[in-house]
N, C-alpha and C. Protein backbone atom coordinates (compact mmCIF):
# COMPACT_ATOMS: atom_id res chain seq x y z
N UNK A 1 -1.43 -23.89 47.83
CA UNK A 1 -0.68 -24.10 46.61
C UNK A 1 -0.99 -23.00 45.61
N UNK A 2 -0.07 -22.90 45.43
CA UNK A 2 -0.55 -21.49 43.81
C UNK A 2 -0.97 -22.13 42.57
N UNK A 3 -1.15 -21.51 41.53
CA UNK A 3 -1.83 -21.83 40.75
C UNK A 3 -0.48 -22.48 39.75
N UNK A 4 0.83 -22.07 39.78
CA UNK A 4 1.77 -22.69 39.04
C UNK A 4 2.09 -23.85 39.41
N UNK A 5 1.70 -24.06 40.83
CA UNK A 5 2.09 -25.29 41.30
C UNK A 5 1.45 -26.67 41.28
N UNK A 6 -0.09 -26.02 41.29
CA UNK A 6 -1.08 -26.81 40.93
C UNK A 6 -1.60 -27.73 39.27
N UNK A 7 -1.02 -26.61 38.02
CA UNK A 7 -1.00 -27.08 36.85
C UNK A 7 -0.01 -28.07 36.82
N UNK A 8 -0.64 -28.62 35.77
CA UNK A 8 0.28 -29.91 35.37
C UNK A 8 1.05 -28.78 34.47
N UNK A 9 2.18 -29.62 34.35
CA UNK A 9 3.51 -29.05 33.72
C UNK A 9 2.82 -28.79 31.83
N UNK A 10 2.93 -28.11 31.04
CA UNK A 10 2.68 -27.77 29.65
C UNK A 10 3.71 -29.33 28.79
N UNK A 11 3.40 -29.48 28.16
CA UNK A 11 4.28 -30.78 27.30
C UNK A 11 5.33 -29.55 26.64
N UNK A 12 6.36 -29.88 26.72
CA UNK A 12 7.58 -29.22 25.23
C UNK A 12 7.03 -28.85 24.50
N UNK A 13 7.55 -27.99 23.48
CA UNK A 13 7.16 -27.76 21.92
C UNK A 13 8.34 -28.48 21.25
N UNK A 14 7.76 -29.72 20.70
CA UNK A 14 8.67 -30.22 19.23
C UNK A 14 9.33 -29.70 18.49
N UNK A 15 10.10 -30.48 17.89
CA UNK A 15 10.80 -29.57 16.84
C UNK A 15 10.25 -29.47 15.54
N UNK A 16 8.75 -30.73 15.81
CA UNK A 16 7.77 -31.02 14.68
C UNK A 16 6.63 -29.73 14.47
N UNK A 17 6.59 -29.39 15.63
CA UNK A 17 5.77 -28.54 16.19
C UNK A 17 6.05 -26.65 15.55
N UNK A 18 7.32 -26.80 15.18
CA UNK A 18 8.30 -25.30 15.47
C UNK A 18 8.55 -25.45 13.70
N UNK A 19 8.82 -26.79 13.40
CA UNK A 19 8.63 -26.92 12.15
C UNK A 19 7.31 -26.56 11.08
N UNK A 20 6.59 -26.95 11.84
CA UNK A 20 5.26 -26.60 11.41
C UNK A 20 4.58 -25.22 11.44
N UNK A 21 5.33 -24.49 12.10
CA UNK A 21 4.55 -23.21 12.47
C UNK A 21 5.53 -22.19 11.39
N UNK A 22 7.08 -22.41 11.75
CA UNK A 22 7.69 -21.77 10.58
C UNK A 22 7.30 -21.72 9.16
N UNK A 23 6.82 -23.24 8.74
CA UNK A 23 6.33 -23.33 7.05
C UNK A 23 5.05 -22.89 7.08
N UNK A 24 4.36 -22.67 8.37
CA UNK A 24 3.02 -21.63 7.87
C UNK A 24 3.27 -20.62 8.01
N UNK A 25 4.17 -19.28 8.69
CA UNK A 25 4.54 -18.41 8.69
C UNK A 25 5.23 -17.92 7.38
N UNK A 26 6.04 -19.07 6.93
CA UNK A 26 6.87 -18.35 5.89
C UNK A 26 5.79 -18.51 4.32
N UNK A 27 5.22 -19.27 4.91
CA UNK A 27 3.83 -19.36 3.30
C UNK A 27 3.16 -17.73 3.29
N UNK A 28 2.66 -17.74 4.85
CA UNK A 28 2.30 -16.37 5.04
C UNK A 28 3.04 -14.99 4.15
N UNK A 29 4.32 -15.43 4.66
CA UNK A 29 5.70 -14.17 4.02
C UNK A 29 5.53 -13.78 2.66
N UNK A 30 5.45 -15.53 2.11
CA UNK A 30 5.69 -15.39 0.46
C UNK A 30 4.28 -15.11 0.22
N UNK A 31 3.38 -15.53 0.50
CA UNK A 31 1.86 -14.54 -0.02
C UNK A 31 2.12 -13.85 -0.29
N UNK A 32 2.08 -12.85 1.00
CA UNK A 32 1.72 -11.24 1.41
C UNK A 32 3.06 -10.27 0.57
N UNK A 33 4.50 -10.93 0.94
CA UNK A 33 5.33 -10.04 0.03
C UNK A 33 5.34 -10.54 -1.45
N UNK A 34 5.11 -11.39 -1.84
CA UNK A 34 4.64 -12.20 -3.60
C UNK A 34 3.72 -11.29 -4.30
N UNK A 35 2.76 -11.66 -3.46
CA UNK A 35 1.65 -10.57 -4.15
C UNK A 35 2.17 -8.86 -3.82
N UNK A 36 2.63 -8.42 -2.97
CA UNK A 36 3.16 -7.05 -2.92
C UNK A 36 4.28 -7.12 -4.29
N UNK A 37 4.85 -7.73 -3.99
CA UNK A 37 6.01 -7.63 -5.23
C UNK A 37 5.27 -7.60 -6.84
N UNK A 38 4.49 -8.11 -7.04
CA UNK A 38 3.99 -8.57 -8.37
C UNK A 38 3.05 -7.44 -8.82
N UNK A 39 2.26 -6.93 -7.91
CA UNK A 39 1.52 -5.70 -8.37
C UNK A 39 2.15 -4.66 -8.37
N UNK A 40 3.68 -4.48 -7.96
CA UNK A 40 4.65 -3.65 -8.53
C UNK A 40 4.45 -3.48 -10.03
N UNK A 41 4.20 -4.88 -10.22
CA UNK A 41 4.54 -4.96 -11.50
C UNK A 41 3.58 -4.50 -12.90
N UNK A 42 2.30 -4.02 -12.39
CA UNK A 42 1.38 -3.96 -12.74
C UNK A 42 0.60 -2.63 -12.38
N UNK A 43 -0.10 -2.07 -13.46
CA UNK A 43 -0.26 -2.25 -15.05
C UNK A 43 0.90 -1.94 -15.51
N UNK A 44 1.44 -3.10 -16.31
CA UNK A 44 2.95 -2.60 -17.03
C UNK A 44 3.00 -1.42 -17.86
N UNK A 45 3.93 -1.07 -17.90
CA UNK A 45 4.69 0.05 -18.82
C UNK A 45 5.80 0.31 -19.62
N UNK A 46 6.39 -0.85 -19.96
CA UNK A 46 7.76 -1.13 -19.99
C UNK A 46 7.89 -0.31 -21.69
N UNK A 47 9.37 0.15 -21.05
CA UNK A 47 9.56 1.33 -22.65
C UNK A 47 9.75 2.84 -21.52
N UNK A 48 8.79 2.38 -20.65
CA UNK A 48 8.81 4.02 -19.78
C UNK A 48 9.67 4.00 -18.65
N UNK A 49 11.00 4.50 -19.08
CA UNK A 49 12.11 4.68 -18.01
C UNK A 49 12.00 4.83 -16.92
N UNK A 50 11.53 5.99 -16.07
CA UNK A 50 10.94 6.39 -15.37
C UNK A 50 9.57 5.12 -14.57
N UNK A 51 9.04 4.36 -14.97
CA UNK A 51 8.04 3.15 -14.83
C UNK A 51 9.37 1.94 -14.11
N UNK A 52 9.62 1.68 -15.42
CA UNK A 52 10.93 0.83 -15.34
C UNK A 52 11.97 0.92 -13.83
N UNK A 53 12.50 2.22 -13.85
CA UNK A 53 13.30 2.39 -12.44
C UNK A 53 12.49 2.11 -11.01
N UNK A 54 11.42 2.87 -11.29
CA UNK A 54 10.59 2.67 -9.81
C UNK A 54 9.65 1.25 -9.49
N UNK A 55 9.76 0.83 -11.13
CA UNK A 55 9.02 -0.73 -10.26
C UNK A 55 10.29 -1.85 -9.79
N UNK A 56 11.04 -1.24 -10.35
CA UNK A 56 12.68 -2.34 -9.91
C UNK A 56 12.99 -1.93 -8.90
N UNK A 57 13.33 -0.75 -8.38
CA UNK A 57 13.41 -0.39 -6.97
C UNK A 57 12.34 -0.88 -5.65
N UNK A 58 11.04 -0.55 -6.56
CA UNK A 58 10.33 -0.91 -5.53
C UNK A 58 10.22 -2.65 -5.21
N UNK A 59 9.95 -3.06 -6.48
CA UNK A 59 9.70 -5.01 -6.03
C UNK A 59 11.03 -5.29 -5.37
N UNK A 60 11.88 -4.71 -5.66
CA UNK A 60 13.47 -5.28 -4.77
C UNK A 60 13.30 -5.19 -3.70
N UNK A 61 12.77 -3.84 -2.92
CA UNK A 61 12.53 -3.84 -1.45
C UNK A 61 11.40 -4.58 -0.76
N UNK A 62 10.56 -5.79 -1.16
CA UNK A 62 9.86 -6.72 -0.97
C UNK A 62 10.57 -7.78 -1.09
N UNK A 63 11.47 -8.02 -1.84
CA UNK A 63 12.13 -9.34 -1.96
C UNK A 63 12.64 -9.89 -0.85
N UNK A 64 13.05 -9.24 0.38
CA UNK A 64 13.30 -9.97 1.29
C UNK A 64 12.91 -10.51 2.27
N UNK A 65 11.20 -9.99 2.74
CA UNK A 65 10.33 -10.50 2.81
C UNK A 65 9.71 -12.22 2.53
N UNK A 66 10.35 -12.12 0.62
CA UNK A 66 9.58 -13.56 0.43
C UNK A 66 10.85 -14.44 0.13
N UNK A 67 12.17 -13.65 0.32
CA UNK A 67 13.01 -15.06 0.56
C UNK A 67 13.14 -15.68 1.85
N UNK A 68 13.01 -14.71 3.04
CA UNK A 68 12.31 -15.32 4.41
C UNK A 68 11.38 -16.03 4.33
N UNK A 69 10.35 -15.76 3.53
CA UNK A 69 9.42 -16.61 3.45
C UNK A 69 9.81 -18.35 3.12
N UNK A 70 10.42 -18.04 1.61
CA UNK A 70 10.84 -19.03 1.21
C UNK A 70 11.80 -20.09 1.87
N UNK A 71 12.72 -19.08 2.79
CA UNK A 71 13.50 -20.20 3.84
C UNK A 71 12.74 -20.73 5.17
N UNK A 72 11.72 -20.25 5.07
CA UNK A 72 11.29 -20.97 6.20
C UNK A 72 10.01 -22.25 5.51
N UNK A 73 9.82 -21.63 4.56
CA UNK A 73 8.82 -22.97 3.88
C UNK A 73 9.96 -24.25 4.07
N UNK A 74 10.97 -23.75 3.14
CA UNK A 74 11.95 -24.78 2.61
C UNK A 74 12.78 -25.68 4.52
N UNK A 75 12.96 -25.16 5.29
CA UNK A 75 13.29 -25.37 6.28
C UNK A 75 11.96 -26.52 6.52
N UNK A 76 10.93 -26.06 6.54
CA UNK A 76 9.75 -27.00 7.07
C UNK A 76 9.65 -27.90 6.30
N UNK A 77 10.06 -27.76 4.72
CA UNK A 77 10.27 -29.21 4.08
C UNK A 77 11.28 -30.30 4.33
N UNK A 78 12.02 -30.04 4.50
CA UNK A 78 13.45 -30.22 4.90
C UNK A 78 13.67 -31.05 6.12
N UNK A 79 12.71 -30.24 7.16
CA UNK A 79 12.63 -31.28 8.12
C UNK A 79 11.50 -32.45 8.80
N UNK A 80 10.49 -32.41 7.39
CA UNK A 80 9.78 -33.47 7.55
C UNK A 80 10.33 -33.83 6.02
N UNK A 81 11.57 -34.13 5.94
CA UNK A 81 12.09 -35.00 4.55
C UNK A 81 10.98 -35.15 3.47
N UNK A 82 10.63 -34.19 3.34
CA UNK A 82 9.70 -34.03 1.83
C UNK A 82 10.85 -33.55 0.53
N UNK A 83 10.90 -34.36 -0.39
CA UNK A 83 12.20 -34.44 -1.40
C UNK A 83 11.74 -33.84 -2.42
N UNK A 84 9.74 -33.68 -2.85
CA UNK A 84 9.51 -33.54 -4.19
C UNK A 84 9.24 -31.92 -3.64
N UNK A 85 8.80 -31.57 -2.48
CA UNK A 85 9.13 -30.00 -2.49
C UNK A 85 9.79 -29.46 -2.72
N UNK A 86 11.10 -30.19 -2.55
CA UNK A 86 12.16 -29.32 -1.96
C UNK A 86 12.78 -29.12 -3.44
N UNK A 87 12.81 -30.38 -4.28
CA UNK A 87 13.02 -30.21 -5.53
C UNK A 87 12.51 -29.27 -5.83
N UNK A 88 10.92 -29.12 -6.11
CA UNK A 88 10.18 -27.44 -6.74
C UNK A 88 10.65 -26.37 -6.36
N UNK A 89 10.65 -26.18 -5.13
CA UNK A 89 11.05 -25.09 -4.45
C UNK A 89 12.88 -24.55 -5.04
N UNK A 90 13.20 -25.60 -5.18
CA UNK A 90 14.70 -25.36 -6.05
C UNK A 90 14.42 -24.56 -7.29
N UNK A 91 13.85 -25.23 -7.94
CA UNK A 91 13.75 -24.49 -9.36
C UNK A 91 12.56 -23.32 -9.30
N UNK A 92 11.70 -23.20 -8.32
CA UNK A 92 11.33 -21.45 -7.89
C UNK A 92 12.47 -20.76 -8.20
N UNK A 93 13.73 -20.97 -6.73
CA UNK A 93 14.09 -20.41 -6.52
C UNK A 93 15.53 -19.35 -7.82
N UNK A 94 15.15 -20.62 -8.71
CA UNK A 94 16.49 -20.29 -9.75
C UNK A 94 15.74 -19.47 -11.10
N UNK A 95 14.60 -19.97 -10.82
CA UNK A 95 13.52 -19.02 -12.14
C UNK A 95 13.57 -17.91 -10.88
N UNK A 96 13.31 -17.23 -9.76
CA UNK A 96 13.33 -16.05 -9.11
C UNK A 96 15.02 -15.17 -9.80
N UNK A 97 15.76 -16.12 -9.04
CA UNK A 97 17.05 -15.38 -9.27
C UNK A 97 17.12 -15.05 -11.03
N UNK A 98 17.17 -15.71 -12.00
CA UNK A 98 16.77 -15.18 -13.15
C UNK A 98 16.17 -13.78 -13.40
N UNK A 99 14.88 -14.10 -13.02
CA UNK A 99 14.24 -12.77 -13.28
C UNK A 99 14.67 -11.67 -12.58
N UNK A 100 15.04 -11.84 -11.20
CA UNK A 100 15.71 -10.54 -10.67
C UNK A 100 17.21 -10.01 -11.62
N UNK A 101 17.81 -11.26 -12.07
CA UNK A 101 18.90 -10.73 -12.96
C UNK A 101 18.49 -10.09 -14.03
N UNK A 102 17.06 -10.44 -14.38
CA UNK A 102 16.99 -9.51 -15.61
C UNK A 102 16.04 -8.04 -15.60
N UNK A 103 15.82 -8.09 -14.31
CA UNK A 103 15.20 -6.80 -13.53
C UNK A 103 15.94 -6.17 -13.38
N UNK A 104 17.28 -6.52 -13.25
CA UNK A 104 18.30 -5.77 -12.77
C UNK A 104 19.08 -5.20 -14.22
N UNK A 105 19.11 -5.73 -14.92
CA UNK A 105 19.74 -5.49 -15.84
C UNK A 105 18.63 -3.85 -16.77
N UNK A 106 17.61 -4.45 -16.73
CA UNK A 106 16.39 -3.05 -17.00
C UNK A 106 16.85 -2.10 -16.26
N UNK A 107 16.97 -2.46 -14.63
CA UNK A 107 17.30 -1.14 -14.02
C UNK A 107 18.67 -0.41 -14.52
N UNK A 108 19.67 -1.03 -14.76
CA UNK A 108 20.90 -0.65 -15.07
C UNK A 108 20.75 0.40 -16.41
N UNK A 109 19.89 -0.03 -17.54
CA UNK A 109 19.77 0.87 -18.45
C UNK A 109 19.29 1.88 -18.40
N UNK A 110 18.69 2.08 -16.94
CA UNK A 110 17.66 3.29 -16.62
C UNK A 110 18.71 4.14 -15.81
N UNK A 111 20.04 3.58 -15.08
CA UNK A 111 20.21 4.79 -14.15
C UNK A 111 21.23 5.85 -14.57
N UNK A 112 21.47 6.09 -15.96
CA UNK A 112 22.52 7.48 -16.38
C UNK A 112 20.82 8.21 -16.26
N UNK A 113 19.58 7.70 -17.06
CA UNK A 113 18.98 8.83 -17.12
C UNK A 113 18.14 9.51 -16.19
N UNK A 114 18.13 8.57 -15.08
CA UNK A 114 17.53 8.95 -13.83
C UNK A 114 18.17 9.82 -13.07
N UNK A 115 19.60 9.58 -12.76
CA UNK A 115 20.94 10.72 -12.78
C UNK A 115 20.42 11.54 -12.97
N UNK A 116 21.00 11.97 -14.67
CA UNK A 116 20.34 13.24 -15.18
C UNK A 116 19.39 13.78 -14.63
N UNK A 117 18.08 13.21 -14.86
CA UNK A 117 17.17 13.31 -14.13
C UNK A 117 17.21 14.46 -13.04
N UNK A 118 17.76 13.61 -11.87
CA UNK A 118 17.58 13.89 -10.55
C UNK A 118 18.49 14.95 -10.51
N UNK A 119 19.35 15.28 -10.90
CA UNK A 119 20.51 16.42 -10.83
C UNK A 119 19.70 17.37 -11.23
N UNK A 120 19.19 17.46 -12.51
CA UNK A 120 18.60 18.61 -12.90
C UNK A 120 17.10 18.75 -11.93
N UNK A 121 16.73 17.94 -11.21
CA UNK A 121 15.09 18.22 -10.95
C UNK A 121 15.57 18.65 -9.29
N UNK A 122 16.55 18.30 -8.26
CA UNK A 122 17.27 18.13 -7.22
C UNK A 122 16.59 17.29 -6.40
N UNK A 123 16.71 16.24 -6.81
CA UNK A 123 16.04 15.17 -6.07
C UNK A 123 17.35 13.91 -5.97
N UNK A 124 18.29 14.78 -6.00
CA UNK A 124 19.83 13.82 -6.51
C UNK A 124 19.96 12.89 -5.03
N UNK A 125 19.47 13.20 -3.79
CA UNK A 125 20.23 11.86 -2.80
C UNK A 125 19.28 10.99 -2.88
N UNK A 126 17.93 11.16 -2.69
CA UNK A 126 16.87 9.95 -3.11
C UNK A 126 16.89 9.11 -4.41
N UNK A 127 17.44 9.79 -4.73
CA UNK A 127 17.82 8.86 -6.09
C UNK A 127 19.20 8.00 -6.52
N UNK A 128 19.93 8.65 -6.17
CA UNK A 128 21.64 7.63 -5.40
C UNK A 128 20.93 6.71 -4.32
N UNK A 129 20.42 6.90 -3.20
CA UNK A 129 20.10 6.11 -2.39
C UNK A 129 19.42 4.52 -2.66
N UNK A 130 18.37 5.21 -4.04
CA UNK A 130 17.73 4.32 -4.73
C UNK A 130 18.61 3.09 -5.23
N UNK A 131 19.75 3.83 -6.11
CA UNK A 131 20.86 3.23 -6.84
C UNK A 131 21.48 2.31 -6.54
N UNK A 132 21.94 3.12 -4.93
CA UNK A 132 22.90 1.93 -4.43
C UNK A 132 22.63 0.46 -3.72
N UNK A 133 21.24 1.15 -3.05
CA UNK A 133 20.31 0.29 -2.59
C UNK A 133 19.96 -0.90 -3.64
N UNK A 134 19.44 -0.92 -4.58
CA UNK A 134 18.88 -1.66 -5.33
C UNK A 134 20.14 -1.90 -6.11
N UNK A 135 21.15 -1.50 -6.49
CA UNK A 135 22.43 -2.56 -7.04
C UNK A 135 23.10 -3.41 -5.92
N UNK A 136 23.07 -2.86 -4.97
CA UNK A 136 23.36 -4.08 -3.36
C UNK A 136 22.37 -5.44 -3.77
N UNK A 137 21.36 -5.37 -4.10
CA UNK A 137 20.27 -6.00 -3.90
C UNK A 137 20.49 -6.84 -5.38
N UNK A 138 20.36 -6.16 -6.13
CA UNK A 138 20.72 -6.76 -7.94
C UNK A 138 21.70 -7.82 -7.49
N UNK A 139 22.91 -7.93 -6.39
CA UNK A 139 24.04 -8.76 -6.68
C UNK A 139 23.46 -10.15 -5.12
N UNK A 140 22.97 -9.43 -4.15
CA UNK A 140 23.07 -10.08 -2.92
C UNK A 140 21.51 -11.01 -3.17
N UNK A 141 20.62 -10.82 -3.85
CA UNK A 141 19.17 -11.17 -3.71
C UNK A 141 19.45 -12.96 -4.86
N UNK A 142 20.23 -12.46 -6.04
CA UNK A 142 20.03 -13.81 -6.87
C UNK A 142 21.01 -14.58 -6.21
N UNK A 143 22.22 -13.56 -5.17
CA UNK A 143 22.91 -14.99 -4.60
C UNK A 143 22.12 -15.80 -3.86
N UNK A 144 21.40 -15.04 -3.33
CA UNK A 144 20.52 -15.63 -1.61
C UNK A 144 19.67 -16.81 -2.52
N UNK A 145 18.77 -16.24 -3.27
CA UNK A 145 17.90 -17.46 -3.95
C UNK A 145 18.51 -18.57 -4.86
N UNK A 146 20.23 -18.32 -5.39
CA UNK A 146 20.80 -19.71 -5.87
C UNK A 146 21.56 -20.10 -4.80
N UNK A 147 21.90 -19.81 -3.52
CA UNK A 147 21.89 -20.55 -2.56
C UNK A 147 21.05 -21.47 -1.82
N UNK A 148 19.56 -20.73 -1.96
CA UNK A 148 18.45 -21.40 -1.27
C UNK A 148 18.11 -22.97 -1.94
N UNK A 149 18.52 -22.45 -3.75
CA UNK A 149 18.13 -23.60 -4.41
C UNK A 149 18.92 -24.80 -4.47
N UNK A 150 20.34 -23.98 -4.23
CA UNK A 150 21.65 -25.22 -3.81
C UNK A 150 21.16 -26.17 -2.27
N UNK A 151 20.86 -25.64 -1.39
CA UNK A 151 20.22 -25.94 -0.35
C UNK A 151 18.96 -27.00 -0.27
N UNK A 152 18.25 -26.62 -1.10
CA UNK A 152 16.69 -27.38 -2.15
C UNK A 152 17.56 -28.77 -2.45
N UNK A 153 18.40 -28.63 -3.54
CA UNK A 153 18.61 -29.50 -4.35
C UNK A 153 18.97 -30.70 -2.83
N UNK A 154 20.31 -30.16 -2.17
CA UNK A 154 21.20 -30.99 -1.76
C UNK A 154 20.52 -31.62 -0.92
N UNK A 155 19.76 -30.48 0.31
CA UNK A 155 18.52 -31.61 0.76
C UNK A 155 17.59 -32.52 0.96
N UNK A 156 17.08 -32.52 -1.11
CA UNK A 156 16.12 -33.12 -1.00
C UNK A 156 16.67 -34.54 -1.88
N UNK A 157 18.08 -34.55 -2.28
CA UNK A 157 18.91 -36.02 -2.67
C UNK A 157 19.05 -36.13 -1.24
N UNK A 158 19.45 -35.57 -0.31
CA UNK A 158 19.70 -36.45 1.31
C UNK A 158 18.39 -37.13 2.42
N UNK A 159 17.29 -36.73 0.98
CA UNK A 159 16.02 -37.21 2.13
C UNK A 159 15.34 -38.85 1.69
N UNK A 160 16.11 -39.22 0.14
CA UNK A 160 15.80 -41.03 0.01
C UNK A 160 17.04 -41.76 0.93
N UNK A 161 18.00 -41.19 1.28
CA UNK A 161 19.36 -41.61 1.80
C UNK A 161 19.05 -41.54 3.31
N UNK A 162 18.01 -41.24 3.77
CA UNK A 162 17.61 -40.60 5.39
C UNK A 162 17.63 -41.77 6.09
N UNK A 163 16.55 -43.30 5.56
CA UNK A 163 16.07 -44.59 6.13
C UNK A 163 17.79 -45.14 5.88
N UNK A 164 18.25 -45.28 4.77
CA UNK A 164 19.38 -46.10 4.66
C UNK A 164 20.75 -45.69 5.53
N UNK A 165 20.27 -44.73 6.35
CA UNK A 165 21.43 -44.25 7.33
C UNK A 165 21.73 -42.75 7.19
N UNK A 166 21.50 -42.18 6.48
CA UNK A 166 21.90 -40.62 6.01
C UNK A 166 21.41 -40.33 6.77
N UNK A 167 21.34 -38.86 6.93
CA UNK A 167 20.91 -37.40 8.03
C UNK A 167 19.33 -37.31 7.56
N UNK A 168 18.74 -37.16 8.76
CA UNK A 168 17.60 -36.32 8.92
C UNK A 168 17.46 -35.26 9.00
N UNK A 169 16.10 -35.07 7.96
CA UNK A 169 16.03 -33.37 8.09
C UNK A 169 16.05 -32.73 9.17
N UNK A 170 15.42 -33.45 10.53
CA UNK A 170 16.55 -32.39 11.85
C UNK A 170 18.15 -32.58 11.83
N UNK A 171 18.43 -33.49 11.62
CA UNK A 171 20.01 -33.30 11.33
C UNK A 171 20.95 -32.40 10.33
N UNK A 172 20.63 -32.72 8.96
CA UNK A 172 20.43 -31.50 8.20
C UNK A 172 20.42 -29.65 8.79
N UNK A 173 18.71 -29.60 9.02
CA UNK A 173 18.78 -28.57 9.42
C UNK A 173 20.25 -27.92 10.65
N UNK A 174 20.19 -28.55 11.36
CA UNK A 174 21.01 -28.48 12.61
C UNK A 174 22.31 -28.31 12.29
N UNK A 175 22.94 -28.95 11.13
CA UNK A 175 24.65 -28.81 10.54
C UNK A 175 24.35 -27.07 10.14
N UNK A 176 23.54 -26.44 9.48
CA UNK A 176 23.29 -25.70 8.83
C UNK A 176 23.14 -24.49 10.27
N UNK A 177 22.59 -25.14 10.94
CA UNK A 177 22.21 -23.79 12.07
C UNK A 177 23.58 -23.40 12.97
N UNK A 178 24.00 -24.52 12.83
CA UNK A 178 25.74 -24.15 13.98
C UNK A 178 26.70 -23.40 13.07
């Protein structure tokens, strides 16, 4: 007999199981890119254009990092019907989108002079690149996180309704994945 034949068969992996490993992974995400993002932010400088453009560019390109993060926490709440997370995690997600709107709006006042800037210094495609990149991001990043929080909300009113017949957070999740 070989040795595959001889083991007992491995049990499945749950969906409790897959649940569980995602909301520690995505805690992981939002750490590691949270704290990357935030010491962008730091030692402030604000007033200094030049400060201003490159910490908005840069925390933007971390942000997607910790909204992965954040959808996979929120997924793992979701499907062990935890309602008061999912609530918090909502209003994270709408104080996030906020502040990126108003990150974005800093950046916007910065890019005629970064232009300038870059034309005269010739550093002009790294700096369009910057532009376009991070105004993609200014419009697509606060949708993603007031979606996540629409998601928060609606989930976590469908998780007292779960015993009285409503959807389970594997059910839930599952409308959402097809």
């Amino acid at each position: 007999m070989s040795d595959r034949q001889s083991a007992s068969p491995r049990p499945p992996v749950t969906q409790d199981q897959l649940a569980r490993v995602a909301g520690g992974i995505g805690i992981l995400f939002v750490l590691v890119a949270g704290v990357d993002v935030l010491l962008t932010w730091f030692p402030t400088n604000f007033g200094n254009r030049e400060w201003e453009f490159g910490t908005v560019s840069g925390s933007f390109n971390g942000l997607l990092s910790v909204a992965f993060g954040f959808a996979l926490v929120q997924v793992w709440f979701a499907h062990a019907d935890r309602a008061w997370p999912l609530r918090a995690l909502g209003f994270v997600h709408i104080i996030i989108a906020l502040l990126i709107i108003g990150a974005a709006l800093m950046y916007a006042r910065n890019v005629s002079i970064a232009l300038s800037a870059a034309t005269a210094g010739g550093a002009g495609t790294g700096i369009m690149k910057a532009i376009i990149k991070t105004s993609f991001q200014s419009v697509a990043f606060p949708i993603a996180f007031l979606l996540l929080a629409r998601l928060s909300f609606l989930w976590a009113g469908q998780v007292g309704r779960a015993a009285g017949g409503g959807k389970s957070g594997k059910e839930r999740i599952g409308v959402i994945a097809r």
